[in-house]
C-alpha atoms as a PDB file:
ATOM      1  CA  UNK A   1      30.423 -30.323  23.337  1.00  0.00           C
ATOM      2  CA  UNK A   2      27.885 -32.398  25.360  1.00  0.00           C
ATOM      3  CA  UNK A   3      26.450 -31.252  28.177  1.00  0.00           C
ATOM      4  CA  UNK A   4      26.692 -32.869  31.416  1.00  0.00           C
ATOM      5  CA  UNK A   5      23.364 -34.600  32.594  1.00  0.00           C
ATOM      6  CA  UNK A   6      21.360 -33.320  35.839  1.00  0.00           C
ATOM      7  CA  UNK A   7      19.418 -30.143  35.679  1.00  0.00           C
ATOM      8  CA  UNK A   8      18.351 -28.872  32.207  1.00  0.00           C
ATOM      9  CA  UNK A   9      16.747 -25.339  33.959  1.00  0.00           C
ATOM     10  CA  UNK A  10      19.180 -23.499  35.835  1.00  0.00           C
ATOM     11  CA  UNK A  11      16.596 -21.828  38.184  1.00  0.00           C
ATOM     12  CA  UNK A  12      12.931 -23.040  39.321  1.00  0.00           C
ATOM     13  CA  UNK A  13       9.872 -21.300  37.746  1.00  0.00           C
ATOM     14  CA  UNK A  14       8.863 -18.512  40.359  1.00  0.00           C
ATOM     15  CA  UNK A  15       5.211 -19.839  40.755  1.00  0.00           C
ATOM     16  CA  UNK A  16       4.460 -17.554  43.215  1.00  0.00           C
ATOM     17  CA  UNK A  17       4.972 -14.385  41.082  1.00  0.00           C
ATOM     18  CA  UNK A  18       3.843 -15.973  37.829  1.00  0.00           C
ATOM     19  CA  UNK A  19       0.815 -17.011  38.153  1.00  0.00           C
ATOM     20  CA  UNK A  20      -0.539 -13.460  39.767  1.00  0.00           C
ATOM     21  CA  UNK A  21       1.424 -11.749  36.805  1.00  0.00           C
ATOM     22  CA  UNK A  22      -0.907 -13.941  34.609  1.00  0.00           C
ATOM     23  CA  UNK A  23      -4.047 -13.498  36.428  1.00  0.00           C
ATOM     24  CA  UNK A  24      -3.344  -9.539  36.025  1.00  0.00           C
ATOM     25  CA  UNK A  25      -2.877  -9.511  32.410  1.00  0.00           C
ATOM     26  CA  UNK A  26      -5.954 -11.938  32.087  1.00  0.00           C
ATOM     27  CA  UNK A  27      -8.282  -8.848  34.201  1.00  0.00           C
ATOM     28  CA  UNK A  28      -6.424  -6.506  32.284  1.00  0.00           C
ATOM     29  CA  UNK A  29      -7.449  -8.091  28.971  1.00  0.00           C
ATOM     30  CA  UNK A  30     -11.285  -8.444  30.136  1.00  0.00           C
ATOM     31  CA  UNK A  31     -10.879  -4.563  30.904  1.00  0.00           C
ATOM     32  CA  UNK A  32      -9.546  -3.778  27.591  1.00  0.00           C
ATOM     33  CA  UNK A  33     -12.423  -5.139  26.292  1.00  0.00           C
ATOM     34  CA  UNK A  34     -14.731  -3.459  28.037  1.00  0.00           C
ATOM     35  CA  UNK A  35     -13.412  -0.230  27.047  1.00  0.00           C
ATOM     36  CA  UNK A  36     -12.279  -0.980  23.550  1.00  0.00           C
ATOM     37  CA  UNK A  37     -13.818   1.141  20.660  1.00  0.00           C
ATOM     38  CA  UNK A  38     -16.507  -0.826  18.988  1.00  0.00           C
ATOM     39  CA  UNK A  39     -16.980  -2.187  16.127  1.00  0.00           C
ATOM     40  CA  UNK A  40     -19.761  -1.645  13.483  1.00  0.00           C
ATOM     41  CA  UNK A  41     -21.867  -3.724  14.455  1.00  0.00           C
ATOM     42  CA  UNK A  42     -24.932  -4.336  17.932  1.00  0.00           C
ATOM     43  CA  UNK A  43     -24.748  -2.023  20.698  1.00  0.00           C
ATOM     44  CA  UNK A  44     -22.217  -2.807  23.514  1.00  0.00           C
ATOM     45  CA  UNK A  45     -23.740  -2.779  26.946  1.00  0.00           C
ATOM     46  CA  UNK A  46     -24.824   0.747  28.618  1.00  0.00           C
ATOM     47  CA  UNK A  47     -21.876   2.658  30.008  1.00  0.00           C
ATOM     48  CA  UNK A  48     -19.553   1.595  27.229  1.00  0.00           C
ATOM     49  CA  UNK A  49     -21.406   1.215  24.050  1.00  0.00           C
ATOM     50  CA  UNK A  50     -22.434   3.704  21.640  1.00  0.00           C
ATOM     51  CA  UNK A  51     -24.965   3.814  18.679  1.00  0.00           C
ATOM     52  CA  UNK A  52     -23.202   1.896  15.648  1.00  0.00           C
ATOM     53  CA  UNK A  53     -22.692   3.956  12.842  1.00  0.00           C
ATOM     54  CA  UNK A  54     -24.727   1.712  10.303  1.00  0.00           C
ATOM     55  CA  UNK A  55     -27.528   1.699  12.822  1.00  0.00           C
ATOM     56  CA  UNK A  56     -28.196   5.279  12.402  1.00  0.00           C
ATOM     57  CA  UNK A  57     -31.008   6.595  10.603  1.00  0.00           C
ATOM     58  CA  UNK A  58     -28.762   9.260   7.931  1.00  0.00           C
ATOM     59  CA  UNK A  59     -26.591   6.053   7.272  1.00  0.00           C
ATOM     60  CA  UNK A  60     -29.840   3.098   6.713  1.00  0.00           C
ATOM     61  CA  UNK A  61     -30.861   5.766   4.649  1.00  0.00           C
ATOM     62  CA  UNK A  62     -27.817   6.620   2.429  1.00  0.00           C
ATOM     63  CA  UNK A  63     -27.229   2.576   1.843  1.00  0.00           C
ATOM     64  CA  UNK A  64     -31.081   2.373   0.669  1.00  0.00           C
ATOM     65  CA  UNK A  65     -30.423   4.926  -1.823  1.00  0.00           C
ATOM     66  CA  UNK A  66     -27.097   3.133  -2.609  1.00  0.00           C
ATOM     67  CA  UNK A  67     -28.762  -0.322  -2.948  1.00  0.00           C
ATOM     68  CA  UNK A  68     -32.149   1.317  -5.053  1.00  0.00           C
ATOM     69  CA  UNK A  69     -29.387   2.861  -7.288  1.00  0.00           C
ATOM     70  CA  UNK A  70     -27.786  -0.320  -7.563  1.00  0.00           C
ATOM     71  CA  UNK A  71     -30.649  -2.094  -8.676  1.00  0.00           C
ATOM     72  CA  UNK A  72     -31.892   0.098 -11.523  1.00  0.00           C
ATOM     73  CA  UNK A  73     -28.723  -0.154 -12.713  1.00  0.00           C
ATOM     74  CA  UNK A  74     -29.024  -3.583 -12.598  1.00  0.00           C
ATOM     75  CA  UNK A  75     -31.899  -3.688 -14.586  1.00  0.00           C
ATOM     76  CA  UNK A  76     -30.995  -1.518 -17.027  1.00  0.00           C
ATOM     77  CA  UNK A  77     -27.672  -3.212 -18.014  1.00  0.00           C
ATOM     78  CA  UNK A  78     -30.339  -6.188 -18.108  1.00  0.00           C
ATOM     79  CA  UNK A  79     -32.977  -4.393 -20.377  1.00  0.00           C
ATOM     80  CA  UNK A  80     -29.652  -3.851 -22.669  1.00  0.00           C
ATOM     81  CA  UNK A  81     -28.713  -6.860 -23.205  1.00  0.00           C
ATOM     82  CA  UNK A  82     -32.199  -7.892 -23.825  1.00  0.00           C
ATOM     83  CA  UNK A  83     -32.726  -5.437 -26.462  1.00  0.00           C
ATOM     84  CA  UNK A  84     -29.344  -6.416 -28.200  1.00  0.00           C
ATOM     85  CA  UNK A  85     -29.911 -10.475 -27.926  1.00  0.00           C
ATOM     86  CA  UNK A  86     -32.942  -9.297 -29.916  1.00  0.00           C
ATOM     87  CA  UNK A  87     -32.021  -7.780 -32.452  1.00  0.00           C
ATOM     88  CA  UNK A  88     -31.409  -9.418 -36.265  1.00  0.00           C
ATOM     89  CA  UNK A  89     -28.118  -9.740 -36.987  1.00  0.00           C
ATOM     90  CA  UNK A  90     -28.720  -9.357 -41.056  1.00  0.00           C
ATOM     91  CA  UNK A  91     -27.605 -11.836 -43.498  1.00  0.00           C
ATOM     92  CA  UNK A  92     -24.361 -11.447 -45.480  1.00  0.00           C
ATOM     93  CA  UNK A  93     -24.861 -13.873 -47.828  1.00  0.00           C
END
C-alpha cells in the first residue's frame, strides 16, 4: 500500500521537554564521573580519589620482586641455551 503524501511524523518533536531531558542526563553523566570508582591508574582529584592500588608501596614492592624474579629467570634459560649451543655434538661417522 502507498502511503498518502503530507506529513511523514504524526506529532512535532516536544523541544521544550527534550532538550532539558538531555541537558539532565548530560549533568548526570559528568556526576557519574565524578563519583565513579577509579581505575588503576593517577589519583582522581581530592574528595573523590583514592590512592591507586599499584601506587602503593606493598604493591611497587611485590611487582619488583615479580620483575627481579623474572629476570633471573631470564637469564638462566639464557645461560642454558648457551651452555647447550656449546657443547660438541660427537661424530657418528
Amino acid at each position: 500500500m502507498v502511503r498518502p503524501h503530507g506529513k511523514v511524523y504524526m506529532r512535532p518533536m516536544l523541544d521544550r521537554l527534550f532538550f532539558p531531558i538531555l541537558g539532565l542526563v548530560a549533568a548526570l553523566t559528568v556526576g557519574l564521573a565524578l563519583v565513579w570508582p577509579q581505575g588503576l591508574g593517577a589519583r582522581s582529584p581530592a574528595p573523590f580519589g583514592h590512592d591507586p592500588v599499584l601506587q602503593t608501596p606493598e604493591m611497587q614492592e611485590a611487582m619488583r620482586r615479580q620483575t627481579e624474579a623474572s629476570q633471573n629467570r631470564l637469564n638462566q634459560a639464557r645461560e642454558t641455551m648457551r651452555e647447550l649451543q656449546s657443547q660438541r655434538v660427537p661424530n657418528g661417522s
